[in-house]
C-alpha atoms as a PDB file:
ATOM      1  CA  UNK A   1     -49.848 -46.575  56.184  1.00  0.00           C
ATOM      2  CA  UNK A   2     -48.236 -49.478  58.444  1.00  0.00           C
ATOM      3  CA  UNK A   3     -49.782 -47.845  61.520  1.00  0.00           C
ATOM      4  CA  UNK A   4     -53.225 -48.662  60.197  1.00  0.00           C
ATOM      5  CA  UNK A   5     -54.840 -51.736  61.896  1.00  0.00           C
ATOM      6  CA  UNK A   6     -54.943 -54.823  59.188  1.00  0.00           C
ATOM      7  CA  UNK A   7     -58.076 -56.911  59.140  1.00  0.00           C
ATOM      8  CA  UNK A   8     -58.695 -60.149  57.558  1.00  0.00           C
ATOM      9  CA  UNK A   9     -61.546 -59.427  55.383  1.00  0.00           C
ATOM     10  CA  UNK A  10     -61.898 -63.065  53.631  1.00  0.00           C
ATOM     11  CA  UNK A  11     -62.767 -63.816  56.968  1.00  0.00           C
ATOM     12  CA  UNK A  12     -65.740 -64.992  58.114  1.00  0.00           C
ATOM     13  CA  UNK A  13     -65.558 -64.124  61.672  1.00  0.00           C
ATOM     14  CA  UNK A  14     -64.655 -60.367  60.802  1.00  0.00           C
ATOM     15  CA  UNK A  15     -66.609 -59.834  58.293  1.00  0.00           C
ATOM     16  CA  UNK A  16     -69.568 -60.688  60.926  1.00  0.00           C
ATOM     17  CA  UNK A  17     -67.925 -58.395  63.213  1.00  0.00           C
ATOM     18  CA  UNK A  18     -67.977 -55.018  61.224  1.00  0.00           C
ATOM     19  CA  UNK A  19     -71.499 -56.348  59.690  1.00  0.00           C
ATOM     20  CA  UNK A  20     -72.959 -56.828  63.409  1.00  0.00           C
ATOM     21  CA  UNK A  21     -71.001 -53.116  64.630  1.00  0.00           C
ATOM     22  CA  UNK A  22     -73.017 -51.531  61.386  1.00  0.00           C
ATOM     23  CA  UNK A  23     -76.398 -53.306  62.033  1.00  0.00           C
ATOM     24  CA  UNK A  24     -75.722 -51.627  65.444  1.00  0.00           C
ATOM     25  CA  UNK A  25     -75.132 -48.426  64.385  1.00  0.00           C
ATOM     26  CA  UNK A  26     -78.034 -47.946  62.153  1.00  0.00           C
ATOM     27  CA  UNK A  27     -80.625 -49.706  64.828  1.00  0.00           C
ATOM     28  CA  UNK A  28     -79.504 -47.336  67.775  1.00  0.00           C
ATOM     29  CA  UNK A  29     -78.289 -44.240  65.976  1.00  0.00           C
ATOM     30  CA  UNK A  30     -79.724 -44.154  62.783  1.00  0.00           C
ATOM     31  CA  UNK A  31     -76.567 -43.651  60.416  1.00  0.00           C
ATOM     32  CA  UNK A  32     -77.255 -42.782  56.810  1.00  0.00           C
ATOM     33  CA  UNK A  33     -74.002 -44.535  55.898  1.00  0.00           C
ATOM     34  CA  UNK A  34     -70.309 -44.850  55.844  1.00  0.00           C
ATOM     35  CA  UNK A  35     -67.307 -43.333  54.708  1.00  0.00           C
ATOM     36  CA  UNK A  36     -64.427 -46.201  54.270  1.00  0.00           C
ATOM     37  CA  UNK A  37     -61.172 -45.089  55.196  1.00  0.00           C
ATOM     38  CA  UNK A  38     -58.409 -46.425  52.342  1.00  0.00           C
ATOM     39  CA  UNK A  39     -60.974 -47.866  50.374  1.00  0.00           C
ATOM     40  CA  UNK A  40     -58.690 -48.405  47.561  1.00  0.00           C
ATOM     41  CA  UNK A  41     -56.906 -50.836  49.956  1.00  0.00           C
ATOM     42  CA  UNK A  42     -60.258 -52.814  50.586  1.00  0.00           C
ATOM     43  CA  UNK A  43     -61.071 -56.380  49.717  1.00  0.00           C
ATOM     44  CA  UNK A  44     -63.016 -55.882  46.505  1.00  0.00           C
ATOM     45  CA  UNK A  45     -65.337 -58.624  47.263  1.00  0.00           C
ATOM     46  CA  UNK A  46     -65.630 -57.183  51.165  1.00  0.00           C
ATOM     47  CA  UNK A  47     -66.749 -53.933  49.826  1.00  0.00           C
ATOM     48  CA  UNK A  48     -69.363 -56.177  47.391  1.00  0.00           C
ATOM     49  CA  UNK A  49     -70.872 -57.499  50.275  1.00  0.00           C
ATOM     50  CA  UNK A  50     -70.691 -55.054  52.105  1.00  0.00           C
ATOM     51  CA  UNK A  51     -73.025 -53.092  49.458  1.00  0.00           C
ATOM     52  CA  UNK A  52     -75.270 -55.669  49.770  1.00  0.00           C
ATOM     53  CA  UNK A  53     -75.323 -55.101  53.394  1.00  0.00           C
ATOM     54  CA  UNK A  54     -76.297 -51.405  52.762  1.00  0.00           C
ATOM     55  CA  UNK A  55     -79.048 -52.300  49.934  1.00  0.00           C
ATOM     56  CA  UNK A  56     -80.784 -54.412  52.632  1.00  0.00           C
ATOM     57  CA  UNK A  57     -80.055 -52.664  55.853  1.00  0.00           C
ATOM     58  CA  UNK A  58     -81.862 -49.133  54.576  1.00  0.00           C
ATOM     59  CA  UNK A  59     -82.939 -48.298  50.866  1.00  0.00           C
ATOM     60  CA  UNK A  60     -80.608 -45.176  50.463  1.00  0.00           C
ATOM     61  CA  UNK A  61     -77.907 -46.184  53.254  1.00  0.00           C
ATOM     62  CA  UNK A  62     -74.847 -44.346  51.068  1.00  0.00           C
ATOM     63  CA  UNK A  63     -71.070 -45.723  50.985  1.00  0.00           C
ATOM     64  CA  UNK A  64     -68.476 -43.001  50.296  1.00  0.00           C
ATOM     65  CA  UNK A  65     -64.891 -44.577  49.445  1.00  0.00           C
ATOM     66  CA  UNK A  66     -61.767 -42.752  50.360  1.00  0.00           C
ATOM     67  CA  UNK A  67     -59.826 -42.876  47.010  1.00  0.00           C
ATOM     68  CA  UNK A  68     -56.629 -40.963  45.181  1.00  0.00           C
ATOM     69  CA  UNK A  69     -55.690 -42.179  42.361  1.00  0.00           C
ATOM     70  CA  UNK A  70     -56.556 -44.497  39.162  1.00  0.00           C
ATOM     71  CA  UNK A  71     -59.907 -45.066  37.940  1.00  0.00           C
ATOM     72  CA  UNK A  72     -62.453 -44.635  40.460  1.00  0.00           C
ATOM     73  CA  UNK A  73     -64.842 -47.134  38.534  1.00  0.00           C
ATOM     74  CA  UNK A  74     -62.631 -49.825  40.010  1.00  0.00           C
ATOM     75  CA  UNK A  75     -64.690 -49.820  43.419  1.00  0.00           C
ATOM     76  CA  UNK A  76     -67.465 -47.347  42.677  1.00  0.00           C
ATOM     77  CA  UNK A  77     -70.096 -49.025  40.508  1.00  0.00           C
ATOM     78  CA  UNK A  78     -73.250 -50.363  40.790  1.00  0.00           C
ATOM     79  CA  UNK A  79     -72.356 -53.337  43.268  1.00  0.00           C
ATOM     80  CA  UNK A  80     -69.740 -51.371  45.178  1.00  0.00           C
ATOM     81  CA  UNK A  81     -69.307 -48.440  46.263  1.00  0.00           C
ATOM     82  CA  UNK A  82     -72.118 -45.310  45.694  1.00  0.00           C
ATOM     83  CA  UNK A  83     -68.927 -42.735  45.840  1.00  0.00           C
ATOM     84  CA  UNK A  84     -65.595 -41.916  46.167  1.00  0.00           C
ATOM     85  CA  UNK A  85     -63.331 -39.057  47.033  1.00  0.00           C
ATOM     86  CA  UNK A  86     -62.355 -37.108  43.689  1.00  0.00           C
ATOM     87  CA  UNK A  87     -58.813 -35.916  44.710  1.00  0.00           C
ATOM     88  CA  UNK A  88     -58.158 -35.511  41.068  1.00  0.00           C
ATOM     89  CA  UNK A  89     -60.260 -32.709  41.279  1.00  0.00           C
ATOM     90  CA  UNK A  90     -59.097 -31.554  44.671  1.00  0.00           C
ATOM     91  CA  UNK A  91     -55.689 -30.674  43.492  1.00  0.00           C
ATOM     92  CA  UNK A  92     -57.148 -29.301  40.382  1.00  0.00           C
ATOM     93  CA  UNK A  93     -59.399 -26.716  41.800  1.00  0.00           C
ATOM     94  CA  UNK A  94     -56.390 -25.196  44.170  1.00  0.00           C
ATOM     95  CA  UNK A  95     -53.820 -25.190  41.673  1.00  0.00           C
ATOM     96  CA  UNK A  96     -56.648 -23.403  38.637  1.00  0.00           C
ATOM     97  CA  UNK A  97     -56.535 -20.378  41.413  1.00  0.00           C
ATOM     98  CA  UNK A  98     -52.636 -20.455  42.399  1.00  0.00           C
ATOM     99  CA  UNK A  99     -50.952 -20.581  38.734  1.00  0.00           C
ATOM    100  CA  UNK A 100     -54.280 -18.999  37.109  1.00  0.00           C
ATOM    101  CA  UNK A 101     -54.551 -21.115  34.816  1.00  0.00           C
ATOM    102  CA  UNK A 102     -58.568 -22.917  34.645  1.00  0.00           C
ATOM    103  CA  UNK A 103     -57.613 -25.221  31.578  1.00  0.00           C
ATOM    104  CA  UNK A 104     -56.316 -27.292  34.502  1.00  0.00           C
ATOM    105  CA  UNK A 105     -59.345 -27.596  36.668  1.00  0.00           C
ATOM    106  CA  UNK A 106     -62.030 -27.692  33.226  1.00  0.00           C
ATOM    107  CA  UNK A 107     -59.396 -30.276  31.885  1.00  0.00           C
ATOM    108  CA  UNK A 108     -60.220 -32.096  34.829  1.00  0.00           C
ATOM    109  CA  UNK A 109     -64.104 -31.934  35.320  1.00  0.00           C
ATOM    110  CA  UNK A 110     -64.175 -32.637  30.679  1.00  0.00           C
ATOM    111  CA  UNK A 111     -62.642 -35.768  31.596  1.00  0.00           C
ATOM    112  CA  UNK A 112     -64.005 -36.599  34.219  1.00  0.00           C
ATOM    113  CA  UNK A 113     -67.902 -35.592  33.280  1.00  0.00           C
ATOM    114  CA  UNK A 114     -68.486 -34.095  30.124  1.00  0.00           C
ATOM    115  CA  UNK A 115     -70.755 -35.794  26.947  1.00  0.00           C
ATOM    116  CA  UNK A 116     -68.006 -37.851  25.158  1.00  0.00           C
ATOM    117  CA  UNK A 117     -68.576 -41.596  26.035  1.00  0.00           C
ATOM    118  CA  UNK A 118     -65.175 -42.214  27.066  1.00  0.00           C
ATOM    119  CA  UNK A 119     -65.682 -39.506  29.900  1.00  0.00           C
ATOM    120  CA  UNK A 120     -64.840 -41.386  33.316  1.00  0.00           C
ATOM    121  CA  UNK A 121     -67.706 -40.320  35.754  1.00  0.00           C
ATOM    122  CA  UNK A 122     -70.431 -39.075  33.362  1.00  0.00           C
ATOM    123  CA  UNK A 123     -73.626 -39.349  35.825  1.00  0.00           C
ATOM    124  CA  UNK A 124     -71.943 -40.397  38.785  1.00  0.00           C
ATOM    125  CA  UNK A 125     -71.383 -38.119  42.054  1.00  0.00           C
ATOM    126  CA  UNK A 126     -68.266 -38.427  43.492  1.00  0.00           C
ATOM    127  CA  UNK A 127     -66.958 -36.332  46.823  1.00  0.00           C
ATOM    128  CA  UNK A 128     -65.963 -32.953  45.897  1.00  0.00           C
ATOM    129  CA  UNK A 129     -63.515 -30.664  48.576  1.00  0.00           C
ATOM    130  CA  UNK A 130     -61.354 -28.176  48.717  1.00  0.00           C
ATOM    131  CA  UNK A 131     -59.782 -29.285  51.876  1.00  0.00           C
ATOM    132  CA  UNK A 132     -60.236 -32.368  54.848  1.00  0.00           C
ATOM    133  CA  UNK A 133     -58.726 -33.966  57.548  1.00  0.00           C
ATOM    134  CA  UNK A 134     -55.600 -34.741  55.834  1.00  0.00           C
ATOM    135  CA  UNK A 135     -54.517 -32.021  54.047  1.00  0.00           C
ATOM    136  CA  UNK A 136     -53.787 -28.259  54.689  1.00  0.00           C
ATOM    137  CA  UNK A 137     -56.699 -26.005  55.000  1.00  0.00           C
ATOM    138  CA  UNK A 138     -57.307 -24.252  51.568  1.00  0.00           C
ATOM    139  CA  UNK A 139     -57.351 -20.879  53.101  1.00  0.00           C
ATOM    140  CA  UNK A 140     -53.816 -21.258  54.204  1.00  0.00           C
ATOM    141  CA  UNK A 141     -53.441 -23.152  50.660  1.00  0.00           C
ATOM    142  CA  UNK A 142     -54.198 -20.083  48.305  1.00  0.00           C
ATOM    143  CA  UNK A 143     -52.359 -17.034  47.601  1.00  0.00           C
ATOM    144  CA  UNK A 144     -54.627 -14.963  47.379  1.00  0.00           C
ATOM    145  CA  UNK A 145     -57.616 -14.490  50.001  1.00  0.00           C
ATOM    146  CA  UNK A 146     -59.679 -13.266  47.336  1.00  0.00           C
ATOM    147  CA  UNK A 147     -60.134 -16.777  46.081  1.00  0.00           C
ATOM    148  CA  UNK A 148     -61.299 -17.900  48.865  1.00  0.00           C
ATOM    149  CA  UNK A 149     -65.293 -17.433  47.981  1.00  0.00           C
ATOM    150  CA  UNK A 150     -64.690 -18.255  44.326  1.00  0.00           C
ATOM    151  CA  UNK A 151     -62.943 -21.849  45.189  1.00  0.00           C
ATOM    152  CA  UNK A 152     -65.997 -22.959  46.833  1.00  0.00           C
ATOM    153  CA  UNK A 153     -68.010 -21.297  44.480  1.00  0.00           C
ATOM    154  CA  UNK A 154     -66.310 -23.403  41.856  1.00  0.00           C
ATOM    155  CA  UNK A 155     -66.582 -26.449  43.838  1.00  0.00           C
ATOM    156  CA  UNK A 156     -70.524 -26.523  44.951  1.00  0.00           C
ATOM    157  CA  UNK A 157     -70.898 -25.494  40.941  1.00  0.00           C
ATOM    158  CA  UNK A 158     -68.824 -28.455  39.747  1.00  0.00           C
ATOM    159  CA  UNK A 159     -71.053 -32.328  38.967  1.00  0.00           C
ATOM    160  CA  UNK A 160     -70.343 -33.838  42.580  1.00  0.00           C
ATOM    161  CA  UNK A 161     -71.036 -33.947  46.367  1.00  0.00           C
ATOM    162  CA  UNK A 162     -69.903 -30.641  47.570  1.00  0.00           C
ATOM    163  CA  UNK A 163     -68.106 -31.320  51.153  1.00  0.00           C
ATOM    164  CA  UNK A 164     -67.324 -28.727  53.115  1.00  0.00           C
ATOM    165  CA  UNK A 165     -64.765 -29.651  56.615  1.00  0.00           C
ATOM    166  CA  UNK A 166     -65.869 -28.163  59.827  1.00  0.00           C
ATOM    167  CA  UNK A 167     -64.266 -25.227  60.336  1.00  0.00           C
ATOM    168  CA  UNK A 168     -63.255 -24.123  56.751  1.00  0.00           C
ATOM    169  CA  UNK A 169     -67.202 -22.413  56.099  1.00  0.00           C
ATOM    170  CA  UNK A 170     -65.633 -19.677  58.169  1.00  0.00           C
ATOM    171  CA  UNK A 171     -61.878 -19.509  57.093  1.00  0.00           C
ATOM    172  CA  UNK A 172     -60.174 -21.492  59.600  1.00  0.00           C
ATOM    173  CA  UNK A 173     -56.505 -21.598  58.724  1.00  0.00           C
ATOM    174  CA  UNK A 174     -54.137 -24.708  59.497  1.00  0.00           C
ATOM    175  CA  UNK A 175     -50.862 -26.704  57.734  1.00  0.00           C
ATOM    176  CA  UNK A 176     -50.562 -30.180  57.320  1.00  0.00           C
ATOM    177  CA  UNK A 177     -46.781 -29.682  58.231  1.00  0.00           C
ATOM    178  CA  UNK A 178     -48.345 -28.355  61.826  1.00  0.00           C
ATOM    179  CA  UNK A 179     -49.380 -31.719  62.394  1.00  0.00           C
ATOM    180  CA  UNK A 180     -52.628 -33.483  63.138  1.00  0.00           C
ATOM    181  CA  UNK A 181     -53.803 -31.098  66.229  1.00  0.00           C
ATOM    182  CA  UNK A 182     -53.569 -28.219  63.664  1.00  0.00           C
ATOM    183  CA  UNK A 183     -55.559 -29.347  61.211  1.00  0.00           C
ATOM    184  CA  UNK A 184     -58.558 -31.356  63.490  1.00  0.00           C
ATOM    185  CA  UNK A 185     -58.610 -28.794  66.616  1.00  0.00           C
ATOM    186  CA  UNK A 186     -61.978 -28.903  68.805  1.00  0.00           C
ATOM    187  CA  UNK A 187     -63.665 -25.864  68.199  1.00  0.00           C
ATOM    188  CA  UNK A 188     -65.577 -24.278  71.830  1.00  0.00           C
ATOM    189  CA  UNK A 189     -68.410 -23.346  69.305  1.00  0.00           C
ATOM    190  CA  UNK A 190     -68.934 -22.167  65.686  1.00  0.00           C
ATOM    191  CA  UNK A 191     -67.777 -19.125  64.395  1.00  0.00           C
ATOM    192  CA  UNK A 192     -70.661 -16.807  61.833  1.00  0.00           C
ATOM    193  CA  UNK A 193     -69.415 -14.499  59.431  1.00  0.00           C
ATOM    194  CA  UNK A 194     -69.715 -12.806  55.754  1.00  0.00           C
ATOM    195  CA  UNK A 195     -67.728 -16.250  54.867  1.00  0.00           C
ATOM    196  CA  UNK A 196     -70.150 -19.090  56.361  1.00  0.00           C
ATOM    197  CA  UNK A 197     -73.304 -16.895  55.194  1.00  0.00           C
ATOM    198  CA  UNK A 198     -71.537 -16.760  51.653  1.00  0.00           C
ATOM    199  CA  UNK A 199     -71.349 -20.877  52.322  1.00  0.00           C
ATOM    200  CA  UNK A 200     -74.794 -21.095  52.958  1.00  0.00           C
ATOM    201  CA  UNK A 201     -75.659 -19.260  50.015  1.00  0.00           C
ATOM    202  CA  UNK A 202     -74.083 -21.874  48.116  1.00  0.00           C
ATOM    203  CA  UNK A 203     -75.579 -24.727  49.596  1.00  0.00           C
ATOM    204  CA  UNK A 204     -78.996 -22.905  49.444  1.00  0.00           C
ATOM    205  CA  UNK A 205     -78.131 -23.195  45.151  1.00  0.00           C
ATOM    206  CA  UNK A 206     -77.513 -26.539  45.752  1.00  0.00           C
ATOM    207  CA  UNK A 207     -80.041 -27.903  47.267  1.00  0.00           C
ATOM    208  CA  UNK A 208     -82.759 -26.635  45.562  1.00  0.00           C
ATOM    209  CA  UNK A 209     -82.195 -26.754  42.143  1.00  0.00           C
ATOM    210  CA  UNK A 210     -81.879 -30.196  40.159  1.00  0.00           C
ATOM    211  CA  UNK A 211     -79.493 -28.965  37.652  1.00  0.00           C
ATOM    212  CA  UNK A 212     -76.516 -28.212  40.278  1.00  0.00           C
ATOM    213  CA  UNK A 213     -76.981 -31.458  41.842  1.00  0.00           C
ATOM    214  CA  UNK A 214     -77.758 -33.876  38.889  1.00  0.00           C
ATOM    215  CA  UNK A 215     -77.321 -31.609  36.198  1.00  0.00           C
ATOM    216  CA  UNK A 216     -74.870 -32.820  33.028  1.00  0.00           C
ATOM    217  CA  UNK A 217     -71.745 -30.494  32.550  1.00  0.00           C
ATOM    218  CA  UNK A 218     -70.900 -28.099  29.558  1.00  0.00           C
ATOM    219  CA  UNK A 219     -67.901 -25.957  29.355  1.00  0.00           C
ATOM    220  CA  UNK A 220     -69.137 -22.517  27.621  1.00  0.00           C
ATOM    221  CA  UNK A 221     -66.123 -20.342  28.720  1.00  0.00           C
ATOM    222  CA  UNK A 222     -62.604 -20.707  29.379  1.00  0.00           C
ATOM    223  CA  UNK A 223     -59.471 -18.745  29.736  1.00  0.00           C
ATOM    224  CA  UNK A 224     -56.580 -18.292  32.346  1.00  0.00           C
ATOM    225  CA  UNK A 225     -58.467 -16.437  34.842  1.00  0.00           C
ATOM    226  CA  UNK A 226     -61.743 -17.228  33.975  1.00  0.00           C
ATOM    227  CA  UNK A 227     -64.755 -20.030  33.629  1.00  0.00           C
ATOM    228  CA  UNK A 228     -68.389 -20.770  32.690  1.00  0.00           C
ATOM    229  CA  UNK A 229     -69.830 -23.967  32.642  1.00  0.00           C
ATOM    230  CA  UNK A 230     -73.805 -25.179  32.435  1.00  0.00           C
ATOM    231  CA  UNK A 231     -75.291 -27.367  34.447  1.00  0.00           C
ATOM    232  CA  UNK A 232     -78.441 -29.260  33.207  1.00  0.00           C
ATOM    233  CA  UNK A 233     -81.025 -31.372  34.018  1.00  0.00           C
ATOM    234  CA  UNK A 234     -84.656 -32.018  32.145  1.00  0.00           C
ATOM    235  CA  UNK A 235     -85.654 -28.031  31.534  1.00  0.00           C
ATOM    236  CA  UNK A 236     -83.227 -26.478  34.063  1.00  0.00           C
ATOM    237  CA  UNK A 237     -80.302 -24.800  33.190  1.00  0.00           C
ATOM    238  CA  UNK A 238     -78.014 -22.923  35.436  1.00  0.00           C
ATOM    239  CA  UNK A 239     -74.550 -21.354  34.230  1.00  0.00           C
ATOM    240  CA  UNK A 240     -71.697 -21.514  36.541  1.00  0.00           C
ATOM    241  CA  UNK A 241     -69.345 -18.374  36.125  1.00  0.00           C
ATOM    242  CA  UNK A 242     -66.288 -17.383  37.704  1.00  0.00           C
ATOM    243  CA  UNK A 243     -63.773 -14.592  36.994  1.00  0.00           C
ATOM    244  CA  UNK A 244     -60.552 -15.197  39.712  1.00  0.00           C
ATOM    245  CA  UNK A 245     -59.458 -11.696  38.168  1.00  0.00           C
ATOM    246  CA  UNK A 246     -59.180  -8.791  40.019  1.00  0.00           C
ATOM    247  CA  UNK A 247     -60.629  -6.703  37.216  1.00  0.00           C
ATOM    248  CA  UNK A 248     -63.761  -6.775  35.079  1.00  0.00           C
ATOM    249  CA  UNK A 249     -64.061  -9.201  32.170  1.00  0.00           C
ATOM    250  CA  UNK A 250     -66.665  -9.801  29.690  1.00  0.00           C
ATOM    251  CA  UNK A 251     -68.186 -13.574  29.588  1.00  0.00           C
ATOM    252  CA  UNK A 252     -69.469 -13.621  26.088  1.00  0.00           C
ATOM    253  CA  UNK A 253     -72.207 -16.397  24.979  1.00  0.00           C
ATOM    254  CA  UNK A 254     -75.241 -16.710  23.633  1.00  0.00           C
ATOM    255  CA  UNK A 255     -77.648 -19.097  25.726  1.00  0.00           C
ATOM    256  CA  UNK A 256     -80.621 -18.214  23.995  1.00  0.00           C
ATOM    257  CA  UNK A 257     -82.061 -15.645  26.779  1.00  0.00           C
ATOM    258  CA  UNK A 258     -81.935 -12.403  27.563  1.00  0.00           C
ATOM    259  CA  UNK A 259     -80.919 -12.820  30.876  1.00  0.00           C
ATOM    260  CA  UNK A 260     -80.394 -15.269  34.012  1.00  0.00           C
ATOM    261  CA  UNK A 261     -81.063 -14.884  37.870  1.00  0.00           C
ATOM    262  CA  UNK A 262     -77.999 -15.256  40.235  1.00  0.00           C
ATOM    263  CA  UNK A 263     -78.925 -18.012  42.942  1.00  0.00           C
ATOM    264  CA  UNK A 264     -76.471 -16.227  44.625  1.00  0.00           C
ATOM    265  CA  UNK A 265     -77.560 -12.700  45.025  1.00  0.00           C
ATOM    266  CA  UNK A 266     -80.730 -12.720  43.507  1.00  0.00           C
ATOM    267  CA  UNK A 267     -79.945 -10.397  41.239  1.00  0.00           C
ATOM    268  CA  UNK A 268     -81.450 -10.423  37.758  1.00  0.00           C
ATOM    269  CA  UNK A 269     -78.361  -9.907  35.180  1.00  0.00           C
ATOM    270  CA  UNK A 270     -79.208  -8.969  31.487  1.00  0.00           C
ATOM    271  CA  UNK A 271     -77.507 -10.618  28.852  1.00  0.00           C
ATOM    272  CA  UNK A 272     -76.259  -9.022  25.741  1.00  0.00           C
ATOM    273  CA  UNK A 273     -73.908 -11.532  23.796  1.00  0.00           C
ATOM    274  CA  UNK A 274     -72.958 -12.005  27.443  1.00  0.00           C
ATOM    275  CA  UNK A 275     -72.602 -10.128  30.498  1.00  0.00           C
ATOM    276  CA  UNK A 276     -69.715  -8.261  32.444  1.00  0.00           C
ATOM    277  CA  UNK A 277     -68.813 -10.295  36.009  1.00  0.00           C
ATOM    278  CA  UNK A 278     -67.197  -8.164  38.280  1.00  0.00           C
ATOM    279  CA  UNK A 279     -63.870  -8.942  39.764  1.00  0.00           C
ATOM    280  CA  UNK A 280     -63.349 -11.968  41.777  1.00  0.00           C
ATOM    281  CA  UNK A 281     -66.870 -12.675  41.043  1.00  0.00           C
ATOM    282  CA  UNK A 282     -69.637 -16.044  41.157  1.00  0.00           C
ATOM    283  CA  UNK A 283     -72.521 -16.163  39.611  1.00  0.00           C
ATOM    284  CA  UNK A 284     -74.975 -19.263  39.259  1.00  0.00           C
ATOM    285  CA  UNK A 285     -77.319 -17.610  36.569  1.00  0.00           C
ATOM    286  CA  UNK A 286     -80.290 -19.877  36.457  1.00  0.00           C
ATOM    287  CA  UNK A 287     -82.117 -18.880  32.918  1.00  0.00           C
END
């Protein structure tokens, strides 16, 4: 992007700059950390220091690297950056809904975070989304409305950082081809609704249970339309289903229990070989 301003970032001077504006910013306001624009453009040694910076300045100050394509490892390690954008994922979880087709999205999360030891990201939490400043809003992205609940579903399910742009947790439509005031308009105040509340719901899972934030990934179910993965961590295990069907269908396993509590809902569903999810239906069935 030649409109972007380009900084020197071998030099000294600057590099005492943006140090001394950060300092700032965590002695007056307190930031928990950063998210670097074009971090795959970055100095690698820049964003070394500027780790450093963050490992000294506040014990869990966090550094989240815009990124698109590649191998992510290449700036998010263990003297870079904590995370990056996972845009491979992005596109993936859209497109699973639009063609109906979830081999594309599973595909995506196998690779990126399943057992095998050539898995990419295995442990690591990237920055998962469905939509952002920069792209069209994912409710004017999907066909159908009624995938709407089930993307985010999906996406707060998924191994990651679940990000959710202001706006979107209550539908808020907008095209990238409708330019920039389109997609980042200033709201007068927040909008509630069966949406955000479904949202919250979500984050509720999230945030208190281990095994949807640190929790290794196992595919259990997959076809066109439909998904199950687990999520585990030390004795936890929750089971991520979706069915983007309109109808019925029949997620057959065997987990070892006879049934699992949607974080959801709260409702208790009984297993037998399996359970039936309703159409256009998530379930996080802890067990």
């Amino acid at each position: 992007n030649f409109d972007l301003v380009k900084l020197n970032l071998r030099n000294e001077d600057v590099i005492n700059h943006i140090f001394d504006a950060i300092r700032g910013w965590v002695n007056e306001f307190d930031i928990d950390g950063l998210r670097l624009d074009v971090a795959y453009c970055l100095d690698h040694d820049f964003i070394r220091r500027l780790r450093d910076l963050a490992n000294n300045i506040k014990p869990d100050f966090y550094l989240i690297g815009e990124t698109l394509h590649g191998d992510y490892n290449m700036i998010m390690n263990d003297s870079m950056l904590h995370s990056v954008t996972n845009y491979e994922c992005y596109k993936g979880l859209h497109s699973s809904f639009n063609s109906m087709n979830m081999f594309e999205i599973v595909h995506s999360l196998k690779r990126q975070f399943d057992r095998d030891p050539w898995c990419l990201y295995t442990g690591k939490h990237l920055l998962s989304f469905v939509d952002n400043h920069d792209v069209t809003r994912v409710a004017s992205i999907l066909n159908n409305e009624n995938h709407l609940p089930l993307i985010y579903a999906l996406c707060f399910g998924m191994p990651g950082i679940p990000c959710v742009y202001y706006g979107s947790e209550w539908g808020f439509k907008a095209r990238k081809e409708e330019g920039d005031p389109a997609l980042r308009p200033c709201f007068d105040k927040p909008e509630w609704n069966d949406f955000s509340d479904w949202i919250s719901k979500l984050s509720h899972a999230v945030t208190s249970t281990k095994a949807l934030s640190y929790g290794m990934f196992d595919s259990i179910v997959l076809t066109n339309q439909q998904c199950a993965f687990l999520r585990s961590c030390d004795d936890e295990r929750i089971l991520v289903c979706i069915n983007a069907d309109e109808n019925p269908f029949y997620m057959n396993f065997d987990m070892g229990v006879s049934s699992g509590t949607d974080l959801i809902s709260g409702e208790t569903i009984e297993f037998n070989n399996g359970f039936e999810a309703k159409g256009y239906s998530a379930y996080y069935l802890k067990l």
